[in-house]
C-alpha atoms as a PDB file:
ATOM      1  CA  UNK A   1       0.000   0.000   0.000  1.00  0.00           C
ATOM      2  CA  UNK A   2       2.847   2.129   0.992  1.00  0.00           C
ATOM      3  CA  UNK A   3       4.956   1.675  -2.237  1.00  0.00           C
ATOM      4  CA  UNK A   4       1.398   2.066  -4.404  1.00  0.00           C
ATOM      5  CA  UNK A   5       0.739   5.769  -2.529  1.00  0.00           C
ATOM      6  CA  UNK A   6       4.594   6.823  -3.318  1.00  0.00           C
ATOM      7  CA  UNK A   7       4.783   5.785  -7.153  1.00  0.00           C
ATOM      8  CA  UNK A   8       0.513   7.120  -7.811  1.00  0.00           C
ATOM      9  CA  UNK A   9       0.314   9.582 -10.437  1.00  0.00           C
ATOM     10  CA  UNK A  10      -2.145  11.881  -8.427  1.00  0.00           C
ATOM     11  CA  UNK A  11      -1.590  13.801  -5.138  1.00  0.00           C
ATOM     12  CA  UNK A  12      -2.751  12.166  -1.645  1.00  0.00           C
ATOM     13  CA  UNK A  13      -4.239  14.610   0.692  1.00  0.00           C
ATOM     14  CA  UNK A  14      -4.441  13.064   4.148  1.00  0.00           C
ATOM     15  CA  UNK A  15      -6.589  14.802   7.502  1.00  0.00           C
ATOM     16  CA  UNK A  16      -5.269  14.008  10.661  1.00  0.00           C
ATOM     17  CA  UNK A  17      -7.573  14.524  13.700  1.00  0.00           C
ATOM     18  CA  UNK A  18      -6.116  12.498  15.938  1.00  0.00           C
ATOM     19  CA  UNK A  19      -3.498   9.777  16.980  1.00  0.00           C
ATOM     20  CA  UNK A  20      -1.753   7.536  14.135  1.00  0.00           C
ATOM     21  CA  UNK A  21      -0.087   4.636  15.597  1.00  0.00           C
ATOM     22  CA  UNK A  22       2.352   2.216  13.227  1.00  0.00           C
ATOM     23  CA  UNK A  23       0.675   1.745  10.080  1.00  0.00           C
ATOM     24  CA  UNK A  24      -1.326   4.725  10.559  1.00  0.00           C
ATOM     25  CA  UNK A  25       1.537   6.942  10.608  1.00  0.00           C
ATOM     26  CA  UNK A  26       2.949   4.793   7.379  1.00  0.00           C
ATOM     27  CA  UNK A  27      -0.416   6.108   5.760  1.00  0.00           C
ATOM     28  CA  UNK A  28       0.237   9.599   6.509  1.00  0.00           C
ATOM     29  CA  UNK A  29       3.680   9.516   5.958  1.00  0.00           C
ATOM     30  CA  UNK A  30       3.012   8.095   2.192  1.00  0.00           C
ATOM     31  CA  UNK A  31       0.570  10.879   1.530  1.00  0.00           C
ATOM     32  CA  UNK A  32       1.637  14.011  -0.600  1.00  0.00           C
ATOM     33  CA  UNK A  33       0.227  16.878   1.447  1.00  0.00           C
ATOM     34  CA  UNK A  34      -0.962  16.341   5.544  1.00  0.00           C
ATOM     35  CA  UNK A  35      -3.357  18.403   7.115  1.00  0.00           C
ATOM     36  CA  UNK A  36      -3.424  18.375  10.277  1.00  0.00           C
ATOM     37  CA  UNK A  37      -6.282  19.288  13.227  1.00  0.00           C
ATOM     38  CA  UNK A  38      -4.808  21.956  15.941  1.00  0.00           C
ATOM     39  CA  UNK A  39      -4.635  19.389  18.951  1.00  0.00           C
ATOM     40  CA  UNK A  40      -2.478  19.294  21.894  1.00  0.00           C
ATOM     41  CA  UNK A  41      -0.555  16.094  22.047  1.00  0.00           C
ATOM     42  CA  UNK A  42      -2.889  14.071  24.263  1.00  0.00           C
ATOM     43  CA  UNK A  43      -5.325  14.235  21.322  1.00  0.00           C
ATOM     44  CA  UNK A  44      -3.421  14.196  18.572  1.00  0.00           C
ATOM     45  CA  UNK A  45       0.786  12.434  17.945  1.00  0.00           C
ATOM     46  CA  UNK A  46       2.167   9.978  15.712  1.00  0.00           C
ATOM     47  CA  UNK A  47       4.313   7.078  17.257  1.00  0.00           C
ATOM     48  CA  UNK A  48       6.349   4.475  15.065  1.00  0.00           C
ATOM     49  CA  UNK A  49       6.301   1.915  18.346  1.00  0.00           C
ATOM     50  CA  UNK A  50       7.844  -1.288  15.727  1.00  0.00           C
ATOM     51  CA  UNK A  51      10.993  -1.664  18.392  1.00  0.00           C
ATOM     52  CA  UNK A  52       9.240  -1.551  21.328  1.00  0.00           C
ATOM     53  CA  UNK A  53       6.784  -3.888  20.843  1.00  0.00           C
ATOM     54  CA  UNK A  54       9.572  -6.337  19.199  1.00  0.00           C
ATOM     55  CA  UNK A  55       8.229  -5.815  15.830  1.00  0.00           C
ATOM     56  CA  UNK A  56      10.841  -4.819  12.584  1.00  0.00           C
ATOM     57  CA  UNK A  57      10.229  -2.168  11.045  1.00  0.00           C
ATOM     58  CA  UNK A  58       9.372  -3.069   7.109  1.00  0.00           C
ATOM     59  CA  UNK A  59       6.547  -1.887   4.386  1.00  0.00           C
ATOM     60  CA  UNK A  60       8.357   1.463   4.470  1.00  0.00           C
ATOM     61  CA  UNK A  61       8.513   1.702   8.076  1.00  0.00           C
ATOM     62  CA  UNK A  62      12.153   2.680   7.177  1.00  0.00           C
ATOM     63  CA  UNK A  63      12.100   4.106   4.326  1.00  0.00           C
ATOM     64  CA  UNK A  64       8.728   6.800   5.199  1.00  0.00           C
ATOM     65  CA  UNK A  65      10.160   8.464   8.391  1.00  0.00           C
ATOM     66  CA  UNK A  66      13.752   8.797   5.965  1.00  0.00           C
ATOM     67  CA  UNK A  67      11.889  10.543   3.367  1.00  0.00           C
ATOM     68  CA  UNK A  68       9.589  12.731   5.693  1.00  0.00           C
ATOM     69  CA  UNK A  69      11.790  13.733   8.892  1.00  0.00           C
ATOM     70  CA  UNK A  70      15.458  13.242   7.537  1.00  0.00           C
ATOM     71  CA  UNK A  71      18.016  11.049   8.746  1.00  0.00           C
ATOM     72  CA  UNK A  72      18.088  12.204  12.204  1.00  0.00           C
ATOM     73  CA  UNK A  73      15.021  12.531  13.132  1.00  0.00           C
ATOM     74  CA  UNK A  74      13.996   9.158  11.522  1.00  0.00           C
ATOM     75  CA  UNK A  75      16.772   7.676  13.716  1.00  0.00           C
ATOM     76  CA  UNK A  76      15.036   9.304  17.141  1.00  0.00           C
ATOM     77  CA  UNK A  77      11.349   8.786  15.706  1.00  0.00           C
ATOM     78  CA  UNK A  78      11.951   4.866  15.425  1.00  0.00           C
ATOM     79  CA  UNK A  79      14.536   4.183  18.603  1.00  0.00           C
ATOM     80  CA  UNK A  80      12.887   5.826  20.891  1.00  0.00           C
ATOM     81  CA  UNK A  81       9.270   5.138  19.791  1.00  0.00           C
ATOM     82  CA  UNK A  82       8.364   8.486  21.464  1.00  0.00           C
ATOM     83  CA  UNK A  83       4.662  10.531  20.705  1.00  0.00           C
ATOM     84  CA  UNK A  84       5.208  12.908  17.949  1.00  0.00           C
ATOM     85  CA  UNK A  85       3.159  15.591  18.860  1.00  0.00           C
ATOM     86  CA  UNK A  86       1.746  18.594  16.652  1.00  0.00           C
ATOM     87  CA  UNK A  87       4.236  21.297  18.184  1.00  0.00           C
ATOM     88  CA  UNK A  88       7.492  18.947  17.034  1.00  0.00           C
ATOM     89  CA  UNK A  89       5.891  18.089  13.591  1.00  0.00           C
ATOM     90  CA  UNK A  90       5.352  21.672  13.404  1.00  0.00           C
ATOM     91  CA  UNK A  91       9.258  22.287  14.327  1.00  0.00           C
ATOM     92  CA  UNK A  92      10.260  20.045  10.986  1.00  0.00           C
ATOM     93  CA  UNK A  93       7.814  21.410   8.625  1.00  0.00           C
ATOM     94  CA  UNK A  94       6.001  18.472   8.252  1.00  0.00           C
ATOM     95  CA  UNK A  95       1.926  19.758   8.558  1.00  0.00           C
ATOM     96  CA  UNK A  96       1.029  21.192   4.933  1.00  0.00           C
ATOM     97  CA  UNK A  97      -2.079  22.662   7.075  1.00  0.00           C
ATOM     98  CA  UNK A  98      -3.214  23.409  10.407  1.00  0.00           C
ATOM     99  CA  UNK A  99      -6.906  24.144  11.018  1.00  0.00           C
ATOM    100  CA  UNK A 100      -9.101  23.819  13.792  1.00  0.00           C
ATOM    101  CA  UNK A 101     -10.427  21.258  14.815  1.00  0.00           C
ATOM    102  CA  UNK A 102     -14.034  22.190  14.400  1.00  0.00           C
ATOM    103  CA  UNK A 103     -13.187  23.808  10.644  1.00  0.00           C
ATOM    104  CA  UNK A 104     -11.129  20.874   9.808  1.00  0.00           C
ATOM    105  CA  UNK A 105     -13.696  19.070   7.324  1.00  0.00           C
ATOM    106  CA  UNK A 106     -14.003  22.359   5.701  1.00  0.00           C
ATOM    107  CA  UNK A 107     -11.215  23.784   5.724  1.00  0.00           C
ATOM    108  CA  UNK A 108      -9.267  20.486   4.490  1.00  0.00           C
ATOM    109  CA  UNK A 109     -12.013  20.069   1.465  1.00  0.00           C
ATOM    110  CA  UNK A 110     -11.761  23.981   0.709  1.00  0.00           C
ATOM    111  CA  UNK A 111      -8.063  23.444   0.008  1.00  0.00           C
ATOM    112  CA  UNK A 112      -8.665  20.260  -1.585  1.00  0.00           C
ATOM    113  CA  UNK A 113     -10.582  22.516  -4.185  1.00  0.00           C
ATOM    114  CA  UNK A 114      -7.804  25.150  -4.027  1.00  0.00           C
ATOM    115  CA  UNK A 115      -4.732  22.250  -5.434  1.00  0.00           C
ATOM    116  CA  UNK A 116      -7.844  20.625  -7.406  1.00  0.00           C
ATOM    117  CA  UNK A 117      -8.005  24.428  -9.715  1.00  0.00           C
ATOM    118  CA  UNK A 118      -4.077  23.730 -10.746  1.00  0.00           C
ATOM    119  CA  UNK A 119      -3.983  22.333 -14.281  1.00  0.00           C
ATOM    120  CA  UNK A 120      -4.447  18.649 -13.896  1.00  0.00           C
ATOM    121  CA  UNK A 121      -1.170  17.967 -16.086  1.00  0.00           C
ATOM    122  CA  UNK A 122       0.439  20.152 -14.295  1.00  0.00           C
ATOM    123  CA  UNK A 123      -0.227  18.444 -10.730  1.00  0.00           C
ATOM    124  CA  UNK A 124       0.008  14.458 -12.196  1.00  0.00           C
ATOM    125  CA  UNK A 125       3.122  16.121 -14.167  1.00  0.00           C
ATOM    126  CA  UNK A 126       5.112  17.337 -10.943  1.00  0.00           C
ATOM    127  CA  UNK A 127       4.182  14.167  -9.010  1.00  0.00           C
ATOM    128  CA  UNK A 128       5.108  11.769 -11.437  1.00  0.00           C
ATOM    129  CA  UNK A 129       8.624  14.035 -11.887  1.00  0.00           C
ATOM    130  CA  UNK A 130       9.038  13.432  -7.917  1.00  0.00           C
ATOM    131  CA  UNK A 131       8.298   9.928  -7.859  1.00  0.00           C
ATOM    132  CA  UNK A 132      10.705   9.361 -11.126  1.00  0.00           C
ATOM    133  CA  UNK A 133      13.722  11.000  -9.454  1.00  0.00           C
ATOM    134  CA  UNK A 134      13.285   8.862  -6.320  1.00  0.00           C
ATOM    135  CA  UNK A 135      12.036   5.884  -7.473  1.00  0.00           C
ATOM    136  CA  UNK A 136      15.130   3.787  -7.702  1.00  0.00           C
ATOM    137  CA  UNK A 137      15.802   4.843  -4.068  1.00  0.00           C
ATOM    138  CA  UNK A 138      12.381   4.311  -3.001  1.00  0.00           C
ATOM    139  CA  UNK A 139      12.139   0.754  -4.683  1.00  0.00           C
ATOM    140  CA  UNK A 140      15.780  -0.428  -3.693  1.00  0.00           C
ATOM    141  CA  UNK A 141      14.826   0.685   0.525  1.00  0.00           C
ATOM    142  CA  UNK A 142      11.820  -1.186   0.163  1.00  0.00           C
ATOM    143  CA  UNK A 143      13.910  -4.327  -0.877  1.00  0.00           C
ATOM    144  CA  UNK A 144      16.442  -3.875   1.142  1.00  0.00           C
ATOM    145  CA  UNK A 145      13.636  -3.460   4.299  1.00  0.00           C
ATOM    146  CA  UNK A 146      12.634  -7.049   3.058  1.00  0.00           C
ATOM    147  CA  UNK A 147      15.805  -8.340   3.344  1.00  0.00           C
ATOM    148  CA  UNK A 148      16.718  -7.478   6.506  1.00  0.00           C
ATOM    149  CA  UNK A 149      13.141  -7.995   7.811  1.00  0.00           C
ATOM    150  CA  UNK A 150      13.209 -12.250   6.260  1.00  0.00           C
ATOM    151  CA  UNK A 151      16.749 -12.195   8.230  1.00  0.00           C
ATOM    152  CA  UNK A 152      16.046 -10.773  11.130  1.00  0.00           C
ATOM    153  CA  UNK A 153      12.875 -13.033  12.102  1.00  0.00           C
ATOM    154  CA  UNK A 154      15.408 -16.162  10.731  1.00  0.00           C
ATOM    155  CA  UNK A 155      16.312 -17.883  14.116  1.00  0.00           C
ATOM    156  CA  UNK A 156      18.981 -19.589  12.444  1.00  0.00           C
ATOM    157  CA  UNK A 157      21.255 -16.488  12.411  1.00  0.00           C
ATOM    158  CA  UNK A 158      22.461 -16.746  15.632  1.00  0.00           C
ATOM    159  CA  UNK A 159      25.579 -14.394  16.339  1.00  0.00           C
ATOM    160  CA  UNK A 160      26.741 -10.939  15.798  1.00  0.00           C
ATOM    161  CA  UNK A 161      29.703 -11.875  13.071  1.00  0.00           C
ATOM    162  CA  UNK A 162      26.777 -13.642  11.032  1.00  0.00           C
ATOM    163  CA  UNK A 163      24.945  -9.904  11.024  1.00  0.00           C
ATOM    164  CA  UNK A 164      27.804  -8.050  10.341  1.00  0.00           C
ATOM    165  CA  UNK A 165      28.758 -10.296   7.361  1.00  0.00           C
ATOM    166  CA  UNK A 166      25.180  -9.679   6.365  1.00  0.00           C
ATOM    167  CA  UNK A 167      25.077  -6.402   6.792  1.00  0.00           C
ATOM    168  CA  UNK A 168      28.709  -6.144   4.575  1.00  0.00           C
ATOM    169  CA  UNK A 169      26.653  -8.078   2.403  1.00  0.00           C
ATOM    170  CA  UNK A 170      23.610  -5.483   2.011  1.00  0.00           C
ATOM    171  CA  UNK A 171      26.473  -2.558   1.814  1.00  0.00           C
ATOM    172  CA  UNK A 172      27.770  -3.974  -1.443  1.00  0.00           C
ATOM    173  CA  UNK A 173      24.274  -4.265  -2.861  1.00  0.00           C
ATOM    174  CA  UNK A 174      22.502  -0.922  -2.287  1.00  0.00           C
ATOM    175  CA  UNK A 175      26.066   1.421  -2.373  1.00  0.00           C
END
């Protein structure tokens, strides 16, 4: 699903209201444009929880926070599976939109009709330019999240030299 939203022709326009948890924050992150309900953090975060709940991260789960937060950010989003709330999404220019929460329906449809007045060959043009200029990086991440993801549930890998020769492995095939 993730993969199918990246590589789509048209834009995704995805309304958060509340809290995203794992997949729900793959959906977002996958969307083209996020707009987002003004909520304190209680009512509205994002959390990528795949580590703590002994769970590896694949289906983009690598690849999405990359894209969307940058390397370092990623790399605190998914170790620490901590709440992203509004104010730090905010601080990486991440929301597209902020409304209120009672004006976000129409708010988030009146600028659906605002991108929707843009030539349409225009819009499928600029997304499909995107998508071409990343798309060897976005396919080769989400291969290289499957092959770390079949290795890392395979029990009969046993000890760290094993992983690092895999891992020298994977280095020679996506640098």
């Amino acid at each position: 699903v993730n993969e199918t939203m990246l590589l789509m022709k048209k834009p995704i326009i995805t309304q958060i209201q509340g809290i995203a948890v794992g997949f729900g924050v793959m959906l977002i992150l996958a969307s083209d444009l996020k707009v987002f309900a003004d909520r304190s953090k209680e009512e509205l975060y994002l959390k990528l929880p795949e580590l703590a709940i002994s769970a590896f991260p694949q289906t983009g789960a690598t690849l999405l926070p990359l894209m969307a937060f940058g390397f370092n950010y990623a790399k605190n989003v998914l170790y620490t599976a901590d709440k992203i709330g509004l104010k730090e999404l905010k601080n990486i220019n991440f929301p597209t939109r902020i409304f209120p929460f009672d004006k976000l329906d129409t708010e988030t449809v009146a600028f659906a009709k605002e991108i929707s007045k843009y030539q349409p060959k225009f819009s499928i043009f600029l997304k499909s330019m995107l998508t071409i200029m990343e798309k060897g990086r976005i396919k080769s991440y989400f291969d290289l999240e499957d092959e770390c993801g079949k290795v890392a549930y395979d029990n009969g890998i046993k000890n760290l030299k094993e992983i690092d020769d895999f891992i020298k492995e994977l280095h020679q095939k996506y640098t």
